[in-house]
C-alpha atoms as a PDB file:
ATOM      1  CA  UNK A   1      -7.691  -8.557  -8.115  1.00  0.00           C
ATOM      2  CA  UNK A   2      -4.853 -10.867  -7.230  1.00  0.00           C
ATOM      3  CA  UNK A   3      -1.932  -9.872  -5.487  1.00  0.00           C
ATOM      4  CA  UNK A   4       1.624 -11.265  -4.657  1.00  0.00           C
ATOM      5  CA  UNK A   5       4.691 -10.744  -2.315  1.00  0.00           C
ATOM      6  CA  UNK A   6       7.762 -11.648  -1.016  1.00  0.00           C
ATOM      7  CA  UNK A   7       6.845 -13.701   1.535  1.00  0.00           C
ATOM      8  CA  UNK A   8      10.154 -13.079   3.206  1.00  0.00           C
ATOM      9  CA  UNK A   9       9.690  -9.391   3.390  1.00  0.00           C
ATOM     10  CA  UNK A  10       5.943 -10.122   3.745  1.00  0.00           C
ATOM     11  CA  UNK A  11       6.877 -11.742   7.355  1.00  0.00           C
ATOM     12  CA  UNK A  12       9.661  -9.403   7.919  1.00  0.00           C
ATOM     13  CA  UNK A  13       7.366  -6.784   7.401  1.00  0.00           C
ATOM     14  CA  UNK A  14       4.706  -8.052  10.113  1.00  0.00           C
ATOM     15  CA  UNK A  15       7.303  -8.862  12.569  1.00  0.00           C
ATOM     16  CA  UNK A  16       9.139  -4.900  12.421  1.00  0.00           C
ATOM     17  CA  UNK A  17       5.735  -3.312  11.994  1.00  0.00           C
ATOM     18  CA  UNK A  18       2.684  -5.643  13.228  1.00  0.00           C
ATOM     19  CA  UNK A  19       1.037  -6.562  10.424  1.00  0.00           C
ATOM     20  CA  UNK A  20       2.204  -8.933   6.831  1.00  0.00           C
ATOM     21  CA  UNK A  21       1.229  -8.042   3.357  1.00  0.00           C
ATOM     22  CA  UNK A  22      -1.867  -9.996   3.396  1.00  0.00           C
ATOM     23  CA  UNK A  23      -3.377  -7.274   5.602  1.00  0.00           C
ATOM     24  CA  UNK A  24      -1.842  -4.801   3.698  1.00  0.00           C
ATOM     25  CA  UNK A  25      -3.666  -5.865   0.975  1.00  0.00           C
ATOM     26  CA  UNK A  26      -7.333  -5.029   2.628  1.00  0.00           C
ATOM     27  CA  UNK A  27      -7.034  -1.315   1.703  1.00  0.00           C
ATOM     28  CA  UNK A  28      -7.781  -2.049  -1.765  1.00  0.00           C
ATOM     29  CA  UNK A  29     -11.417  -3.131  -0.419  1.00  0.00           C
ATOM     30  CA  UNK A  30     -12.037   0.084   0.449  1.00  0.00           C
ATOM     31  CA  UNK A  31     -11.435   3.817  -1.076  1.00  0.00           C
ATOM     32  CA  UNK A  32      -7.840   4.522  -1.876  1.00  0.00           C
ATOM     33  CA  UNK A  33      -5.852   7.160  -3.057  1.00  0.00           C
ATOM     34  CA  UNK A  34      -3.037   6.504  -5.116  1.00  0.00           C
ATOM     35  CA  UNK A  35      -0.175   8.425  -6.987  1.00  0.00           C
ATOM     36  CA  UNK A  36       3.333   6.974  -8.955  1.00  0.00           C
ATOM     37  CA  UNK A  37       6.102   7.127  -6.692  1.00  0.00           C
ATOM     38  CA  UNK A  38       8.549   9.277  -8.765  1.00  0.00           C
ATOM     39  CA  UNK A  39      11.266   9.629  -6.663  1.00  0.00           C
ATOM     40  CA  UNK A  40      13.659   7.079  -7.971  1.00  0.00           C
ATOM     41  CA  UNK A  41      13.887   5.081 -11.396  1.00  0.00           C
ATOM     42  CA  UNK A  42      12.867   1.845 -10.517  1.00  0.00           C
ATOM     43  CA  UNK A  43      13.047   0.509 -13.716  1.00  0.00           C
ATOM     44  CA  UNK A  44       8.937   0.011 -13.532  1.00  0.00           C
ATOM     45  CA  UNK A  45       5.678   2.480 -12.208  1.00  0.00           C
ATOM     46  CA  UNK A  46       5.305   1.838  -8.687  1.00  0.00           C
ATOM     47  CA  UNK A  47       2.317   3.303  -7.128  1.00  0.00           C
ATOM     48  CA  UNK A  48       1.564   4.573  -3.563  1.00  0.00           C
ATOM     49  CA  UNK A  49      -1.414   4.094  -2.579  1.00  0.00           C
ATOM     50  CA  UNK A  50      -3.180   4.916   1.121  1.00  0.00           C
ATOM     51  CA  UNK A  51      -6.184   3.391   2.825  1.00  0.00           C
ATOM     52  CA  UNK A  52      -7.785   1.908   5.403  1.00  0.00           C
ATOM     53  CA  UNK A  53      -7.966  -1.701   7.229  1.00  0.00           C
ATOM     54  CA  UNK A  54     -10.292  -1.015  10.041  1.00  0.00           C
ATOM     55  CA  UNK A  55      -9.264   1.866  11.944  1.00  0.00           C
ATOM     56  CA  UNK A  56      -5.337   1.736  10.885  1.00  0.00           C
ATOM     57  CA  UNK A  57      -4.184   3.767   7.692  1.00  0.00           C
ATOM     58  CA  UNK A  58      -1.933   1.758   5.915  1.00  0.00           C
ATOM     59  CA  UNK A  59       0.652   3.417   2.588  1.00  0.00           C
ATOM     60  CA  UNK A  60       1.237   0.188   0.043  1.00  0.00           C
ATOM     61  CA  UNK A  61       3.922   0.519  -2.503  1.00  0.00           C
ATOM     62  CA  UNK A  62       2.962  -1.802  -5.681  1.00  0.00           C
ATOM     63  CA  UNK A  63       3.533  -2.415  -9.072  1.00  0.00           C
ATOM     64  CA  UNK A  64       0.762  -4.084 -11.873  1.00  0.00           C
ATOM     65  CA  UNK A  65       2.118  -6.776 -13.305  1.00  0.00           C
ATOM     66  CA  UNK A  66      -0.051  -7.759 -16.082  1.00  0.00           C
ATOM     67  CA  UNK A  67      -3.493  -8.843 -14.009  1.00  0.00           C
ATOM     68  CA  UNK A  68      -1.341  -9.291 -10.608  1.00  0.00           C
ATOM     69  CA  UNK A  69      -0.919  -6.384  -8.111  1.00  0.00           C
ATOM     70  CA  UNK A  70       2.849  -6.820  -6.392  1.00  0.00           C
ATOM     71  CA  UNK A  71       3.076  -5.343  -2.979  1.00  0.00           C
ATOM     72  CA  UNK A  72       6.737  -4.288  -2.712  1.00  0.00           C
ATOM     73  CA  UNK A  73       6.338  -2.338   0.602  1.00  0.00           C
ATOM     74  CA  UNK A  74       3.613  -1.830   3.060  1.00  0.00           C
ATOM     75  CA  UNK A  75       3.895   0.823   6.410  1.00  0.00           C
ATOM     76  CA  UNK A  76       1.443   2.648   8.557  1.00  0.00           C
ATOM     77  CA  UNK A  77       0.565   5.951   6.635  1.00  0.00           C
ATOM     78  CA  UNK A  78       1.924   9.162   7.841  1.00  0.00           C
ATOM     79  CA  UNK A  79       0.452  12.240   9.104  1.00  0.00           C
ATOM     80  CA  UNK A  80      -0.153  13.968   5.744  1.00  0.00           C
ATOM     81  CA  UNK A  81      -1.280  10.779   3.646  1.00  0.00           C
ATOM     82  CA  UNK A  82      -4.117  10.501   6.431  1.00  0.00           C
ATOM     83  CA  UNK A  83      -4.857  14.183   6.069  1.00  0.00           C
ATOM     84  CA  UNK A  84      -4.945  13.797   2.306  1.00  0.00           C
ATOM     85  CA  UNK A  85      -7.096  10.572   2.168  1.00  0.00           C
ATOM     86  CA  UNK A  86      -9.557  11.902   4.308  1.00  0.00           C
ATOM     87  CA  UNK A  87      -9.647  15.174   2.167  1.00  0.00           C
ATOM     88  CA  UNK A  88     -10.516  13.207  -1.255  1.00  0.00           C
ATOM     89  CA  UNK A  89     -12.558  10.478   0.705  1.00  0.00           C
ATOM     90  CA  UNK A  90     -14.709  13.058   1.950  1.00  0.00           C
ATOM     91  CA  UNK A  91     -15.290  15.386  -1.257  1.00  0.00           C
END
């Protein structure tokens, strides 16, 4: 899968929260969970989805763009995404 990124934000991104959208990207090696982000109309499907990169949980806001994943937003996962990946990862 190829992705792509603002590599303004991407930087901005690692500098407010330790890590760019390059590592962000590494969850999608792994299992994932993923649901559409319906909370505003963003004028396209964005998709949260929550995983690992090593030992850090990581929540990555993309949109498919034909055969290119967009990262829009990357973050460290909160309490309940963890709960709720390691709930369907372990089924």
């Amino acid at each position: 899968m190829d992705f792509e990124w603002d590599s303004a934000k991407s930087q901005r991104n690692l500098a407010e929260r330790g890590f760019g959208f390059d590592a962000a990207a590494l969850i999608f090696d792994g299992p994932v969970i993923e649901w559409c982000d319906v909370r505003h109309t963003w004028g396209e499907t964005r998709v949260v989805a929550v995983g690992a990169v090593e030992d850090v949980m990581l929540a990555v806001i993309y949109t498919d763009r034909g055969d290119v994943r967009r990262i829009i937003s990357a973050r460290r996962a909160r309490k309940k995404e963890i709960e709720l990946w390691q709930w369907c990862v372990n089924l």
